[in-house]
Protein backbone atom coordinates (compact mmCIF):
# COMPACT_ATOMS: atom_id res chain seq x y z
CA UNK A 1 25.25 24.56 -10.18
CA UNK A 2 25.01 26.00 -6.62
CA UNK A 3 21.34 25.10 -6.18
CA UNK A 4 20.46 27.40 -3.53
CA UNK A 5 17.33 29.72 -4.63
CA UNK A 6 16.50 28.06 -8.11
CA UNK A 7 13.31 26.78 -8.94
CA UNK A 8 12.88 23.09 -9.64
CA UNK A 9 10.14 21.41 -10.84
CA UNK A 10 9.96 17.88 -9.95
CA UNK A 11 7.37 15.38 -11.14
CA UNK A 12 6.10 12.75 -9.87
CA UNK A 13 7.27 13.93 -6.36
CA UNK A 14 4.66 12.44 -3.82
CA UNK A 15 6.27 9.24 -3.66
CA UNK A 16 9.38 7.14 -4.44
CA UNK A 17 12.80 8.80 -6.08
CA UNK A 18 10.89 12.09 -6.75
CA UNK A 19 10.13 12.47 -2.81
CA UNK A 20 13.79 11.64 -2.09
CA UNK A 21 14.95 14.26 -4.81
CA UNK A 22 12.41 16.93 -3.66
CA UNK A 23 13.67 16.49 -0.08
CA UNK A 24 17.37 16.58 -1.14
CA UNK A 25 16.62 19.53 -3.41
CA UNK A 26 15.00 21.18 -0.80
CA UNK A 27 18.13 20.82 1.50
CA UNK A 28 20.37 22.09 -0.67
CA UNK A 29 18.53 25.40 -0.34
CA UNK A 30 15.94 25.07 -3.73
CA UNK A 31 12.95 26.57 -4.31
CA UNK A 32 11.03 23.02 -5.33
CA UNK A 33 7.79 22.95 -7.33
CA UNK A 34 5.95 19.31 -6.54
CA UNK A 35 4.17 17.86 -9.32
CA UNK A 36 1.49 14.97 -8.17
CA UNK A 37 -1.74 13.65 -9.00
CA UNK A 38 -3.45 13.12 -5.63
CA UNK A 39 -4.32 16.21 -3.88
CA UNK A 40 -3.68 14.78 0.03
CA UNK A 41 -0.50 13.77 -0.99
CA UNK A 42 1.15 16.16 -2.84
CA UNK A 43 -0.31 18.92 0.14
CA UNK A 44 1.47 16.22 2.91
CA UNK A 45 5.25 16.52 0.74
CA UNK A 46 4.74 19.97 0.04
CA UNK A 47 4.20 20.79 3.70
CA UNK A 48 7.18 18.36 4.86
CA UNK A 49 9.85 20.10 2.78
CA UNK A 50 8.71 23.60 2.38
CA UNK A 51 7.89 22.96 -1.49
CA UNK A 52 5.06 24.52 -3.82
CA UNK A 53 2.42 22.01 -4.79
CA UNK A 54 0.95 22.11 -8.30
CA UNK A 55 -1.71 19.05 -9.22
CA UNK A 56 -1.50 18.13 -12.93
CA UNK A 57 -1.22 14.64 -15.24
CA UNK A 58 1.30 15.15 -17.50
CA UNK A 59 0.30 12.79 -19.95
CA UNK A 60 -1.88 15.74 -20.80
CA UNK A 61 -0.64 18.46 -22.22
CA UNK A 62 -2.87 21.21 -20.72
CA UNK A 63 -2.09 20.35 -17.05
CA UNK A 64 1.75 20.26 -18.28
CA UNK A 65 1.32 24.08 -19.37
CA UNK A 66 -0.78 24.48 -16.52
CA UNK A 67 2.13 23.58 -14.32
CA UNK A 68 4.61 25.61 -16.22
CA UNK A 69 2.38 29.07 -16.17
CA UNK A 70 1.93 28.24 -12.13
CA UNK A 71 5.32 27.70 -11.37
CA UNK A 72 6.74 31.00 -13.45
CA UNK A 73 3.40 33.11 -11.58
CA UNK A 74 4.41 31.97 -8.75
CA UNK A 75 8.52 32.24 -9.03
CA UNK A 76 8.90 34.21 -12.31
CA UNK A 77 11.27 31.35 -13.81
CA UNK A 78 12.34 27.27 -14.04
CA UNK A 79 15.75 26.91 -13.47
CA UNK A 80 15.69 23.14 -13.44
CA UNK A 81 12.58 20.59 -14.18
CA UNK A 82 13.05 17.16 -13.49
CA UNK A 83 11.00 14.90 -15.35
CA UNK A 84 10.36 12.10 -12.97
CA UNK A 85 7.10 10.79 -12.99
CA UNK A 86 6.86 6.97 -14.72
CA UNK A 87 4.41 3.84 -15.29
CA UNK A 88 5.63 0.29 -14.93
CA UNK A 89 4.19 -2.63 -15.89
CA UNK A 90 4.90 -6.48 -14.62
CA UNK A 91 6.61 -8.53 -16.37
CA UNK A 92 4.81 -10.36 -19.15
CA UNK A 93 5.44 -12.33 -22.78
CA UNK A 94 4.69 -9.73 -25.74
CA UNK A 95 1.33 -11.64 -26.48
CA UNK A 96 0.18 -11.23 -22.98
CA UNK A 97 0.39 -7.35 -23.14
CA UNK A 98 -2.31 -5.48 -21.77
CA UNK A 99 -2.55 -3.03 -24.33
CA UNK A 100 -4.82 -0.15 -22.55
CA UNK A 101 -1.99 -0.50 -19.58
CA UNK A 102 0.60 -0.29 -22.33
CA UNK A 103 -1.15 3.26 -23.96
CA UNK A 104 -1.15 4.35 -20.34
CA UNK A 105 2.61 3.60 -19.45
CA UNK A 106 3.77 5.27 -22.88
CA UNK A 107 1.66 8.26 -22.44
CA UNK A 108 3.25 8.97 -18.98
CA UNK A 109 6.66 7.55 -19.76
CA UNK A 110 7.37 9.02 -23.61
CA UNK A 111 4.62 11.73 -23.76
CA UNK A 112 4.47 12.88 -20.57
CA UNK A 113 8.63 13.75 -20.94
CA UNK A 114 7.99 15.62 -24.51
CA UNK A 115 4.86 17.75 -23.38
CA UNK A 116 7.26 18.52 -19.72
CA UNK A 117 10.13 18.79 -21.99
CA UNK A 118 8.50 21.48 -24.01
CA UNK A 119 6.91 23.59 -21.95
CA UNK A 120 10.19 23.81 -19.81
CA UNK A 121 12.07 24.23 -23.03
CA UNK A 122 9.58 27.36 -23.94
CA UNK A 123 10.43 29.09 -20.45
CA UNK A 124 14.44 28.54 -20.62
CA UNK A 125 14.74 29.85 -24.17
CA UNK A 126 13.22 33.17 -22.97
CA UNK A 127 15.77 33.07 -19.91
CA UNK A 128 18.47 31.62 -21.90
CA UNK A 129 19.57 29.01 -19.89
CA UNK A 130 18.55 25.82 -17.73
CA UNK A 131 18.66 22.17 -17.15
CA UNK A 132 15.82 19.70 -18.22
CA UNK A 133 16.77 16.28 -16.56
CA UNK A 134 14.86 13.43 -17.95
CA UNK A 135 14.79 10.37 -15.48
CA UNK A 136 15.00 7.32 -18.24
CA UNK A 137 16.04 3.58 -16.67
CA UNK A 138 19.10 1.21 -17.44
CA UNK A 139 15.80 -0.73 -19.11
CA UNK A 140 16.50 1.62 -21.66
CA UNK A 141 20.06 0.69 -22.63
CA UNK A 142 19.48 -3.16 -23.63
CA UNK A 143 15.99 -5.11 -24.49
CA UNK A 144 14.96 -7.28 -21.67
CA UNK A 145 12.25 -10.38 -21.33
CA UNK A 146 9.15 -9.79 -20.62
CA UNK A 147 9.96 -6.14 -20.46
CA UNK A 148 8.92 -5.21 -23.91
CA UNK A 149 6.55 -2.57 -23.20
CA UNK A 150 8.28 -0.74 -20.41
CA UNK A 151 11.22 -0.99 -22.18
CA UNK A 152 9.71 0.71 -25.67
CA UNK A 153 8.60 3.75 -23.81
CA UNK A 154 11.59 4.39 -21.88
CA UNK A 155 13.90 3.51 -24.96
CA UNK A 156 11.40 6.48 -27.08
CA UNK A 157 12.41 8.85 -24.11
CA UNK A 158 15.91 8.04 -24.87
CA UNK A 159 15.69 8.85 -29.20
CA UNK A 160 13.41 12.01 -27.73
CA UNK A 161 16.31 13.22 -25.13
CA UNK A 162 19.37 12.59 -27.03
CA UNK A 163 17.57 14.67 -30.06
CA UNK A 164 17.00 17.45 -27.68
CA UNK A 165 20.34 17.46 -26.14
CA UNK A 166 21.48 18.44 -29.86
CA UNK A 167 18.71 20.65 -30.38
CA UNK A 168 19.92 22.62 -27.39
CA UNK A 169 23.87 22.35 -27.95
CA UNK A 170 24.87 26.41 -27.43
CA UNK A 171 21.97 27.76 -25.97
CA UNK A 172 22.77 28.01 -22.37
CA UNK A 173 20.19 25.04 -21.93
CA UNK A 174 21.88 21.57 -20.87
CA UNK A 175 19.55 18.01 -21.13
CA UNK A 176 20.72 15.33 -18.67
CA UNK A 177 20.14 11.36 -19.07
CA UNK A 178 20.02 9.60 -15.72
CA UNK A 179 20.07 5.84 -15.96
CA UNK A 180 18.94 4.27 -12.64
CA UNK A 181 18.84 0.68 -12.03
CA UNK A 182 16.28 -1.32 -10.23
CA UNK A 183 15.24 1.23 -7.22
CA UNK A 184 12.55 0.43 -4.38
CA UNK A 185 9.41 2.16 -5.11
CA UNK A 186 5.59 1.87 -5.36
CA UNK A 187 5.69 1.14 -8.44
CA UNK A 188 6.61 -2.37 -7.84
CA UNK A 189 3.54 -2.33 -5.07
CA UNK A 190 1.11 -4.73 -7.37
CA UNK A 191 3.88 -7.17 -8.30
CA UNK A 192 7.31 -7.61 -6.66
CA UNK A 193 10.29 -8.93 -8.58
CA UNK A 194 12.03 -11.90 -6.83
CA UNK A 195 14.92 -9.64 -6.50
CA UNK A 196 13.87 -6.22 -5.39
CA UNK A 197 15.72 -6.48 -2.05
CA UNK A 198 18.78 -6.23 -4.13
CA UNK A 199 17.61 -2.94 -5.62
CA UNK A 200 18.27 0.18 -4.54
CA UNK A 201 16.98 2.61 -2.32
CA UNK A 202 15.89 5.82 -3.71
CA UNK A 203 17.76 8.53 -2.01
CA UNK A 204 20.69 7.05 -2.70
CA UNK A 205 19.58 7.81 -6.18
CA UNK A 206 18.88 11.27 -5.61
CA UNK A 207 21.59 11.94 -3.76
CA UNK A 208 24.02 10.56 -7.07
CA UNK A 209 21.47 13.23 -9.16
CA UNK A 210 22.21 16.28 -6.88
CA UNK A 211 25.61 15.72 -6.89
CA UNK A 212 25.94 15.17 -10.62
CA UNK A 213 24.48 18.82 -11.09
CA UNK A 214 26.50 20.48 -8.30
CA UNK A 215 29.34 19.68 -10.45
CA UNK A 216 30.65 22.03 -12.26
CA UNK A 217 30.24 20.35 -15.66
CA UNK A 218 27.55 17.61 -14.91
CA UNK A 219 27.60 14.31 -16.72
CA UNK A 220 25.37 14.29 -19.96
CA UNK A 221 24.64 10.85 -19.47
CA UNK A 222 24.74 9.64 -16.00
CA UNK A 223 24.19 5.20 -15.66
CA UNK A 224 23.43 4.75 -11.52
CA UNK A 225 23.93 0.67 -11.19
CA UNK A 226 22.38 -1.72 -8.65
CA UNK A 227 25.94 -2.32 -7.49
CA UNK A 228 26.29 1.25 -6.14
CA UNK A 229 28.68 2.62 -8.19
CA UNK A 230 28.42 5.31 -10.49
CA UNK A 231 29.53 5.50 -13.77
């Protein structure tokens, strides 16, 4: 996809791998929609990359088909919508889950991609093409320790992407998996893992995404590793 002109909706983008992709987006000539919760913030991006700011929670519905009627009003189509935005929770034993956290995380994580998924999905099928890209985690591909929670969301994303990838098979419309490993964000701001200096920084993440979809027949499934390669 030559990316220069089409509309991308990014979420989560005030902080962490959805700043990086917004900015890289935004270099390779997009017109990029910012999705964020905190109104200071999301005005700051917005303003450093030349991006459209739209406030909304997506693990509620409304504000997700708020953000979907704003961003066609405003550009009269999605040509790409990036669902970014994600919960994590530190690592603890299954009968030491915080269960209103755990709601929380799988409202965001698995909810918040269907209701984004859909009202994307809604717009494209009038256009007849476009490219949802859910942002899952390698947590996703194999149970972990003390990762039970996070993991069950993210691994609900996966059952919920691959069925729409099929749903979607010769319609113009193309769903993308990306798999990132450990990456250093905020979200690891309460609770560090021992080994997050060995995790990786997110534009290099972004950067792997961009250049996925400038291909011209993108990876369905694309695994980004903590060892830097690509696979």
């Amino acid at each position: 996809m030559n990316l220069k002109g089409k509309v991308v909706v990014i979420t989560g983008a005030t902080s962490g791998l959805g700043k990086e992709l917004s900015k890289v987006f935004a270099r390779a000539g997009a017109q990029v929609v910012l999705n964020g919760l905190k109104k200071s913030e999301l005005a700051r991006v917005a303003k450093e990359i030349g991006g459209f700011g739209i406030l909304a929670d997506i693990s509620k519905e409304k504000d997700v088909v708020n953000l979907a009627k704003k961003t066609i009003h405003k550009f009269g189509r999605i040509d790409v919508w990036i669902n970014n935005a994600g919960l994590w929770a530190p690592h603890a034993p299954v009968e030491k889950l915080d269960t209103k956290k755990l709601r929380k995380m799988i409202d965001v994580n698995l909810l918040g991609t269907i209701y984004c998924s859909k009202a994307a999905l809604v717009q494209m099928k009038k256009q007849k093409k476009g490219i949802i890209i859910n942002i899952l985690s390698t947590s996703a591909l194999t149970g972990r320790p003390g990762s039970s929670g996070y993991c069950a969301s993210k691994y609900g994303a996966v059952g919920f992407t691959k069925s729409l990838a099929s749903e979607t098979q010769n319609t113009g419309i193309k769903v993308l998996a990306i798999y990132p490993g450990g990456m250093k964000t905020r979200l690891f701001d309460k609770k560090k893992p021992a080994n997050l200096d060995s995790y990786m920084e997110p534009i290099f993440v972004a950067e792997k995404i961009l250049a996925n979809l400038e291909k011209e027949n993108p990876a369905k499934e694309l695994i980004i590793k903590n060892s830097n390669k690509v696979s």
